[in-house]
Protein backbone atom coordinates (compact mmCIF):
# COMPACT_ATOMS: atom_id res chain seq x y z
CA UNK A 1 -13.76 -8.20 18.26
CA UNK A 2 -16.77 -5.78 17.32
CA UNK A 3 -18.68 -6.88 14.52
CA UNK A 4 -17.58 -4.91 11.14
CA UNK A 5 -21.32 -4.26 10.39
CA UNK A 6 -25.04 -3.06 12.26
CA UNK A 7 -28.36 -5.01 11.75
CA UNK A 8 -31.56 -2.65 10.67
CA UNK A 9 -34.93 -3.99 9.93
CA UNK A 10 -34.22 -3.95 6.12
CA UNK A 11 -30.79 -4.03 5.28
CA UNK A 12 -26.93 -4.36 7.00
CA UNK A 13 -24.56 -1.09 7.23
CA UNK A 14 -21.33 -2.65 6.45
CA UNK A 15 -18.46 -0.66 8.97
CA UNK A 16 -15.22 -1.69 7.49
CA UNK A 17 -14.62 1.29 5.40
CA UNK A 18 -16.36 5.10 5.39
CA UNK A 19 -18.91 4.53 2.70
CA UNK A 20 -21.10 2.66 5.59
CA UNK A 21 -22.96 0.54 2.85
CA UNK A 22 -26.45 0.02 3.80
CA UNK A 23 -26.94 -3.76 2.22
CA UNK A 24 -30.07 -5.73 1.52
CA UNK A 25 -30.59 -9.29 1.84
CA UNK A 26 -28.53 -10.95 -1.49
CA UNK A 27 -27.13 -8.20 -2.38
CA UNK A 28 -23.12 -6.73 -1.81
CA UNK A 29 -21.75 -3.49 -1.04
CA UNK A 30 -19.69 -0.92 -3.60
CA UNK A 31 -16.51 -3.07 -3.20
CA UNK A 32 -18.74 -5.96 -4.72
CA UNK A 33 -17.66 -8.93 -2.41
CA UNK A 34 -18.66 -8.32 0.85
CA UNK A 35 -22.65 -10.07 0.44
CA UNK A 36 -25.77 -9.36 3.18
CA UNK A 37 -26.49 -13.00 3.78
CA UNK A 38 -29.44 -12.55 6.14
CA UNK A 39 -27.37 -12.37 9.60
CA UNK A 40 -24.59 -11.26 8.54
CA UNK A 41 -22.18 -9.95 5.67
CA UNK A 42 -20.17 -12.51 4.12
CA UNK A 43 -16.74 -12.13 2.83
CA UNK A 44 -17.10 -14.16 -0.90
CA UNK A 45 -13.64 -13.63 -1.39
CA UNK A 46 -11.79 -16.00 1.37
CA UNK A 47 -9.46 -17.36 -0.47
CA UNK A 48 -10.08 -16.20 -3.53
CA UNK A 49 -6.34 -15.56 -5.40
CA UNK A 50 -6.07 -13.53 -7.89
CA UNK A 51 -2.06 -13.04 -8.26
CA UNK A 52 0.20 -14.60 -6.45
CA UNK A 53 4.32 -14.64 -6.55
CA UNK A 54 7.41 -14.09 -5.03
CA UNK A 55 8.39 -9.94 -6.03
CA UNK A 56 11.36 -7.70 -4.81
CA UNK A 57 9.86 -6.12 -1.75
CA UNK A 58 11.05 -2.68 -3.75
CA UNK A 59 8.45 -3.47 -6.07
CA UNK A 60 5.56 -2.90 -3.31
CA UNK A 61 7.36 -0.16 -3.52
CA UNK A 62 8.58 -0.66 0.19
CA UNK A 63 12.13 1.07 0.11
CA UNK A 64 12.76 1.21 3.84
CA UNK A 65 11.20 -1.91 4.80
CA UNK A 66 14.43 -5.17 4.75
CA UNK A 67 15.57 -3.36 1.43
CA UNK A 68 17.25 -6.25 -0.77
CA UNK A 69 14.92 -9.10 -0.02
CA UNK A 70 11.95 -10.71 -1.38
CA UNK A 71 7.99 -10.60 0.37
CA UNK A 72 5.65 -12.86 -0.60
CA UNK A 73 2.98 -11.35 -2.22
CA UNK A 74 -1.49 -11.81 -2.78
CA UNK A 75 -4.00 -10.64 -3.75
CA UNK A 76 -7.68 -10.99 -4.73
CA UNK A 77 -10.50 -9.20 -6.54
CA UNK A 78 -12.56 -6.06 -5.85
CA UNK A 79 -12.12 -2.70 -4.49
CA UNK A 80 -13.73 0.06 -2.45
CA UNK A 81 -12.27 2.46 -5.09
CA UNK A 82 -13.78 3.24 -8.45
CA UNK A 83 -10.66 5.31 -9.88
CA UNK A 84 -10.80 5.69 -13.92
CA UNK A 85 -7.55 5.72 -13.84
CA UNK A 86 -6.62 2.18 -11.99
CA UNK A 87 -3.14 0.51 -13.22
CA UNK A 88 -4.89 -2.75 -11.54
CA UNK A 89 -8.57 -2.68 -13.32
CA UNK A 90 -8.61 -5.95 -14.47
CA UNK A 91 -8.51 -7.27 -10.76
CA UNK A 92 -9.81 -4.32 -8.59
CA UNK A 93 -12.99 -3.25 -10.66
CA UNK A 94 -14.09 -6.97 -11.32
CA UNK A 95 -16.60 -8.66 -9.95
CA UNK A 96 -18.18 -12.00 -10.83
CA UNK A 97 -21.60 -13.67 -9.25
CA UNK A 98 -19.76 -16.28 -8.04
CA UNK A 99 -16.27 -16.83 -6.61
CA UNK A 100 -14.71 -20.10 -6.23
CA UNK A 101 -12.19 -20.22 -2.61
CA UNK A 102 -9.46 -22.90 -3.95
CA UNK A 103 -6.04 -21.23 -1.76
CA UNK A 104 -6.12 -22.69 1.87
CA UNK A 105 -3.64 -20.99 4.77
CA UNK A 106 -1.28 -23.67 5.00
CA UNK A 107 -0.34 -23.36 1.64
CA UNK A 108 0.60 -19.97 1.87
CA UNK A 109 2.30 -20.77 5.25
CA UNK A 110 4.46 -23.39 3.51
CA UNK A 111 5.41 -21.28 0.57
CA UNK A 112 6.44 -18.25 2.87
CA UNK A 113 8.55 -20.04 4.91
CA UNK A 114 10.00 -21.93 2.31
CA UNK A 115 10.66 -19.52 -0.41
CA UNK A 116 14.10 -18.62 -0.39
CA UNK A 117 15.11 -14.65 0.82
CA UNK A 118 11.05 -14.02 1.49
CA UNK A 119 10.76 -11.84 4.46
CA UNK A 120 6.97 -12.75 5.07
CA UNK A 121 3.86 -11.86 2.76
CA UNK A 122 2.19 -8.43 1.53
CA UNK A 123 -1.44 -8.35 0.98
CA UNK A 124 -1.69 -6.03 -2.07
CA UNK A 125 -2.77 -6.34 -6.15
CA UNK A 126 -6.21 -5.36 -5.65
CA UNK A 127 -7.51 -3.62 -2.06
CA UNK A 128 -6.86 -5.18 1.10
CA UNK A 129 -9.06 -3.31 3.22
CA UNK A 130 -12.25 -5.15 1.97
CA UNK A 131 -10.76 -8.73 1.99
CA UNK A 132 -10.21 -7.96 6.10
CA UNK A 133 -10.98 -11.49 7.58
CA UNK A 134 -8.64 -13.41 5.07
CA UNK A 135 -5.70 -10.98 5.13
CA UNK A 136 -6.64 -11.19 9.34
CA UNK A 137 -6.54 -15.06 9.45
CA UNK A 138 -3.70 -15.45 7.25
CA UNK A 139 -1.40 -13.12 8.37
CA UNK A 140 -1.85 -14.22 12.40
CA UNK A 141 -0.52 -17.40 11.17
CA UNK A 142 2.28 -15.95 8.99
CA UNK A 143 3.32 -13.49 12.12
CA UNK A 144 3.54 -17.05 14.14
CA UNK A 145 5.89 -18.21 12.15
CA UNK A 146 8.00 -15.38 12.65
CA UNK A 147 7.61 -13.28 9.54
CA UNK A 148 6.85 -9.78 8.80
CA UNK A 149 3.23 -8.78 7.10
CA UNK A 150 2.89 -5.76 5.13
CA UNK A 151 -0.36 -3.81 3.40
CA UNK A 152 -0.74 -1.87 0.41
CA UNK A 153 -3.90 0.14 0.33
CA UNK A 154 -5.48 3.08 -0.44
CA UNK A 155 -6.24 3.48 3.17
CA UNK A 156 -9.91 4.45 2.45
CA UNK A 157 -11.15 2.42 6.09
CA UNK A 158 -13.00 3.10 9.32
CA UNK A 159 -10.72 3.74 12.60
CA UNK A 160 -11.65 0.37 14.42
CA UNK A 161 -11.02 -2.26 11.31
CA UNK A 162 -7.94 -0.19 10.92
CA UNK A 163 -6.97 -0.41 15.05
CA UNK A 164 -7.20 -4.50 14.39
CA UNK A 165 -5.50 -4.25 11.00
CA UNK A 166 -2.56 -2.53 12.90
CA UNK A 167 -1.98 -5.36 15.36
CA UNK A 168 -1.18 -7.98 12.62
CA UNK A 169 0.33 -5.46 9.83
CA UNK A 170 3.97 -4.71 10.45
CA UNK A 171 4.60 -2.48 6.91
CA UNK A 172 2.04 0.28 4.89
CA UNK A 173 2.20 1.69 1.84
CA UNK A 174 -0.80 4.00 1.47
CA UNK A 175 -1.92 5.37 -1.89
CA UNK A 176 -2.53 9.08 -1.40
CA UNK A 177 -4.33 9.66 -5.34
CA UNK A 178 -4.19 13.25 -4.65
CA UNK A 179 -4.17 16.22 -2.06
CA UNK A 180 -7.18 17.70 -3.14
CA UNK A 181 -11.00 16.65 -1.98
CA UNK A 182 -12.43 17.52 -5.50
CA UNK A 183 -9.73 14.71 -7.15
CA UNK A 184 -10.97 12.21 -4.73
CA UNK A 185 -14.75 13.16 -5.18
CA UNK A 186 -14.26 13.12 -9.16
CA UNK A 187 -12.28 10.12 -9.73
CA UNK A 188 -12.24 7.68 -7.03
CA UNK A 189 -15.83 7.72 -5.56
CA UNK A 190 -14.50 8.23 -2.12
CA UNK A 191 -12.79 11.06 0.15
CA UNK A 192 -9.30 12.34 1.27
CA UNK A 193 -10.21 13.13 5.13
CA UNK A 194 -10.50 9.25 6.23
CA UNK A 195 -7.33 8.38 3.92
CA UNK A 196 -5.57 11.21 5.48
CA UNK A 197 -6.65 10.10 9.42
CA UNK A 198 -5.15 6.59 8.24
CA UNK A 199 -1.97 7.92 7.63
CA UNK A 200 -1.84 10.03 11.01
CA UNK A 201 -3.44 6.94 12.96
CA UNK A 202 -0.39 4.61 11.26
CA UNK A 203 2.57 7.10 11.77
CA UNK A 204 1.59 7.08 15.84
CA UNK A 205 1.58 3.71 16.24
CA UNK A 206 4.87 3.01 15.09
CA UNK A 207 4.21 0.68 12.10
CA UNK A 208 6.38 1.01 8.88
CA UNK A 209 4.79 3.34 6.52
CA UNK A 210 5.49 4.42 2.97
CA UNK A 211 3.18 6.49 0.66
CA UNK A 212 3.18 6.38 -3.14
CA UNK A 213 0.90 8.95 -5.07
CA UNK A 214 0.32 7.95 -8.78
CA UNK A 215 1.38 11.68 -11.31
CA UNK A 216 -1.65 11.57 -13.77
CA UNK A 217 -1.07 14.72 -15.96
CA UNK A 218 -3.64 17.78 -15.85
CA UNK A 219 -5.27 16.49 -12.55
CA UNK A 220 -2.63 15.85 -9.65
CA UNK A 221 0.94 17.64 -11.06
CA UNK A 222 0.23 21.36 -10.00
CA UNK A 223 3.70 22.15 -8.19
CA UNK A 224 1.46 24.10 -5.51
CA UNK A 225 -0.58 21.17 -4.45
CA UNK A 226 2.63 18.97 -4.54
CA UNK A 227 4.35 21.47 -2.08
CA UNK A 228 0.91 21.15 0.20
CA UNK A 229 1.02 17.41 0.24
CA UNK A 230 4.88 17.09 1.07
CA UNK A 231 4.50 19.71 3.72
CA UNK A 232 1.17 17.96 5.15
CA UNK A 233 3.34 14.91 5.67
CA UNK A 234 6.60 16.40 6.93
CA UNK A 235 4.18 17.78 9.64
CA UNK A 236 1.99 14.63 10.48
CA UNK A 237 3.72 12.21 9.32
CA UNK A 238 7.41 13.12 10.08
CA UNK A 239 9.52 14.58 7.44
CA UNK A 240 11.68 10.90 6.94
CA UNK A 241 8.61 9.25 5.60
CA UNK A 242 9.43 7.90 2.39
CA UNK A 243 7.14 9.04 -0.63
CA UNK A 244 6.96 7.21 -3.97
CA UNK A 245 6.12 9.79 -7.42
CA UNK A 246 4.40 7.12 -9.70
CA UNK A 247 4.26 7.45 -13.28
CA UNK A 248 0.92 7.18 -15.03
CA UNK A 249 0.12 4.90 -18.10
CA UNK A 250 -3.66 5.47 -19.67
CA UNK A 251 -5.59 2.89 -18.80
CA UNK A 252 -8.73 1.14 -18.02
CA UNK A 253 -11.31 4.62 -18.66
CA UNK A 254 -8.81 7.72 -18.56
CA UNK A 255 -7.25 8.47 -21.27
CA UNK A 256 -4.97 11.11 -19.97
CA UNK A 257 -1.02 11.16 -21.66
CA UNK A 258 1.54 9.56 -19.75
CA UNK A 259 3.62 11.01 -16.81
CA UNK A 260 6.45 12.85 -18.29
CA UNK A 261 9.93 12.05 -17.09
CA UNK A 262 10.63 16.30 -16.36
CA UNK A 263 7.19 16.64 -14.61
CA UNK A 264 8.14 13.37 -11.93
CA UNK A 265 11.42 15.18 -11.49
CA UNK A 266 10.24 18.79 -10.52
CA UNK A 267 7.43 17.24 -8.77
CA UNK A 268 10.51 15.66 -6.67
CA UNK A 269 12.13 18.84 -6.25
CA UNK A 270 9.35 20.54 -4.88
CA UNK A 271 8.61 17.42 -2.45
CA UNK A 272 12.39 17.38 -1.06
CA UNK A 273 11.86 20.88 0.17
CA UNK A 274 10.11 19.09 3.08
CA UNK A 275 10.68 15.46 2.52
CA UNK A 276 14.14 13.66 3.01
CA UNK A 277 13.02 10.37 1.22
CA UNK A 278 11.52 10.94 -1.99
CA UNK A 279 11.54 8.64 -5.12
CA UNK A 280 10.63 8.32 -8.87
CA UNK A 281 8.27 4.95 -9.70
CA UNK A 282 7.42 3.28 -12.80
CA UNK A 283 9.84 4.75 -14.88
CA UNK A 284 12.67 3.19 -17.03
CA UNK A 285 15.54 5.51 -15.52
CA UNK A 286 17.05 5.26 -12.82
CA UNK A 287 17.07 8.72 -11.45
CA UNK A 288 14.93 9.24 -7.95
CA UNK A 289 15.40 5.98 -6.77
CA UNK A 290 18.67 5.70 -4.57
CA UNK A 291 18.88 6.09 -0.72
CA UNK A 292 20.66 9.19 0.92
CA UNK A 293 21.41 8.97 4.84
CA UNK A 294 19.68 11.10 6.17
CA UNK A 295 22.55 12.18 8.17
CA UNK A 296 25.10 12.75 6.10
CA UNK A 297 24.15 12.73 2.61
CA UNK A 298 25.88 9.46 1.38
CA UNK A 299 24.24 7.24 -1.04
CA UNK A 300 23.38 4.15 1.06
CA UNK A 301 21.47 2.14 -1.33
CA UNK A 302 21.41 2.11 -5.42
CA UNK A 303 18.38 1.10 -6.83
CA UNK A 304 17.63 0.29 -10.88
CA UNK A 305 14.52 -1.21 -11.66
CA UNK A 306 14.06 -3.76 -9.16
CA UNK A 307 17.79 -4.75 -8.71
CA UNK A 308 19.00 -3.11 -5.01
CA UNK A 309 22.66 -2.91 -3.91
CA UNK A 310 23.37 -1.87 -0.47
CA UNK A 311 26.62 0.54 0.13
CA UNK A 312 27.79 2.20 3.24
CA UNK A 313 26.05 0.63 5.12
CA UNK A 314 26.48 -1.89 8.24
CA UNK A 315 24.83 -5.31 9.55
CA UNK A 316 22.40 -3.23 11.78
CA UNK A 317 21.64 -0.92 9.57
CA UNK A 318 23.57 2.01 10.22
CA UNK A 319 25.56 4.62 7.98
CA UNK A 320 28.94 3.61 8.05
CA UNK A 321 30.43 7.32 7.09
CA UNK A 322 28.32 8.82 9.93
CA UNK A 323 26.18 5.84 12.33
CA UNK A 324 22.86 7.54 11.26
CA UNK A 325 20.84 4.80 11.97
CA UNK A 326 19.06 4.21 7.91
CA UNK A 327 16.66 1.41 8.07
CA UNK A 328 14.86 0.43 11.33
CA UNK A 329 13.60 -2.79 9.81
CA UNK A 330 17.25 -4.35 8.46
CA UNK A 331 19.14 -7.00 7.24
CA UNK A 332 21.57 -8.26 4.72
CA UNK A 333 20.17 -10.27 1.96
CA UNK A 334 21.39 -13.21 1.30
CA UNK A 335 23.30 -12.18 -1.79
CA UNK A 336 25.26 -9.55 0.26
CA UNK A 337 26.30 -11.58 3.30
C-alpha cells in the first residue's frame, strides 16, 4: 500500500481526501485528527469511540442492504466537512488536544459476532474517510469472520484511499449535501466534483450503494436542481439506486426552518421521474418509505420508523407476484423465518 501522504522539506501533504493538507511538524490537518509527527501523519483517533450500538440497518439508512436486520455500528470524532448545518456536530466538528484509544479490535470482533441478528458493522456517526487505518484494520478482521462492512460518508476522498476502502467495504451510503458547486463551496468547505467521482467510481465496482441528501429549506429544495440530481444519477449511477430525502432540523450554526413534510414529498415526485427507489427520512410519517418491485409495482417491504416487515417476497430475495429479483444482498431476519 502507497503511503496516504508526501514528505516536503517543511511540512507533510496529507492524500487521503482532496483538500491535500500541507501539515507542519505538531500540527493536524482540517479534519483535526490526522497529526504531522515528524515522519509521518498519525491517525490520533485509533480507537477512539465515540458512539457505539447495535441500530436497525434501516437506520444507516441502508434500505436495500439485508433489509430487516441489525449492523453493528461506530464511530469516532472529527470530520473533513465543516457543514453549518451538521445533524452530528457534537461528534464531527470536535476536536480535543488529546484523545485517549480505550476500544481494542477484538472487542468489536466479539460483540459483532455475538450480537444477535447483526449482519456485520458500519463505520458511520462522524466521517469515516479520515479515521482510514482503524475502519481498514477493523473491518479486515470483521470480513474474516464472515460479516458484511458498510460506510457512511460524505464521500469527499482521493481515488486511491477510496480503491483500498472498496476492497474491505461491502455497503455505501454517500451524502450528496447538494447538486450545486456554490452549496458545497458555501457550506461545507469542500467540493461536489470528487464526491460526485466517488459515487461513479462505487457504482462500477459493484459495491452496494445508497445516497441520502439532507432537504435544508431555501438552499437545496429548488424542484429544478432536484430533477438535475435524480437525472445525474439515473445516468451514472443506474436509475435503481436508492436515494434517501432527509429532513432538516436547525442545528449546530444554521438556523434555517425545518424541512416541511409537502416540500420532502414533491421533492420525491420530481426524483421518481428518473429514480425507481426513492424515500422520505427523518420524518414521523410513514409516507416515502416502503419498497415497490421494481418489476411489477407491488409493495415488497413496509417500513415505519425503524420497524421493517417484509411482504411478497421470497427466501432469495425475489418478488413473489413477478420473480423480479428485489434485494441482491438478502435474507430473512430472524423474526420472519
Amino acid at each position: 500500500m502507497r503511503p496516504l501522504f508526501l514528505k516536503y522539506d517543511k511540512y507533510l501533504e496529507c492524500r487521503l481526501c482532496p483538500h491535500l493538507c500541507k501539515i507542519r511538524e505538531g500540527k493536524t490537518g482540517i479534519c483535526g485528527v490526522r497529526k504531522n509527527s515528524g515522519e509521518r501523519i498519525d491517525l490520533l483517533t485509533y480507537g477512539v469511540i465515540s458512539g457505539y450500538s447495535l441500530d436497525p440497518i434501516e437506520k444507516k439508512p441502508l434500505y436495500h442492504f439485508f433489509p430487516g436486520h441489525k449492523i453493528l455500528s461506530v464511530g469516532s470524532y472529527g470530520c473533513n466537512m465543516r457543514c453549518d448545518f451538521c445533524q452530528n456536530w457534537h461528534i464531527s466538528q470536535k476536536t480535543m488536544d488529546k484523545f485517549m484509544a480505550n476500544t481494542s479490535t477484538d472487542m468489536i470482533l466479539e460483540d459483532a459476532v455475538t450480537s444477535y441478528g447483526n449482519i456485520g458493522l458500519a463505520f458511520t456517526y462522524n466521517e469515516p474517510v479520515i479515521w482510514f487505518e482503524y475502519m481498514r484494520d477493523v473491518a479486515v478482521a470483521i470480513k474474516e469472520k464472515g460479516m458484511a462492512t458498510a460506510m457512511i460518508s460524505n464521500g469527499f476522498v482521493n481515488s486511491y484511499p477510496l480503491s483500498e476502502i472498496i476492497t474491505f467495504i461491502d455497503a455505501f451510503n454517500i451524502d450528496l449535501k447538494a447538486f450545486n458547486p456554490d452549496f458545497y463551496k458555501r457550506f461545507t468547505g469542500a467540493d461536489i466534483e470528487p464526491v460526485k467521482e466517488t459515487l461513479k467510481t462505487i457504482a462500477v465496482s459493484g459495491k452496494h450503494l445508497e445516497i441520502t441528501t439532507l432537504i435544508i429549506p431555501g438552499r437545496n429544495d429548488d424542484q429544478a436542481e432536484m430533477e438535475e440530481e435524480a437525472k445525474w444519477i439515473a445516468g451514472e449511477l443506474g436509475d435503481e439506486t436508492p436515494l434517501h430525502l432527509s429532513r432538516y432540523y436547525p442545528t449546530y450554526k444554521s438556523k434555517n426552518p425545518p424541512t416541511t413534510q409537502s416540500t420532502l414529498q414533491i421533492l420525491s415526485d420530481t426524483a421518481r421521474k428518473h429514480l425507481k427507489n426513492v424515500y422520505l427520512g427523518n420524518t414521523s410519517s410513514s409516507t416515502g418509505q416502503q419498497t415497490f418491485c421494481t418489476g411489477c409495482g407491488s409493495v415488497i417491504t413496509h417500513r415505519s420508523g425503524y420497524s421493517t416487515r417484509l411482504i411478497n417476497i421470497d427466501n432469495e430475495g425475489k418478488c413473489t407476484k413477478c420473480g423480479t429479483l428485489a434485494y441482491r444482498y438478502f435474507i430473512f431476519p430472524l423474526t420472519d423465518r
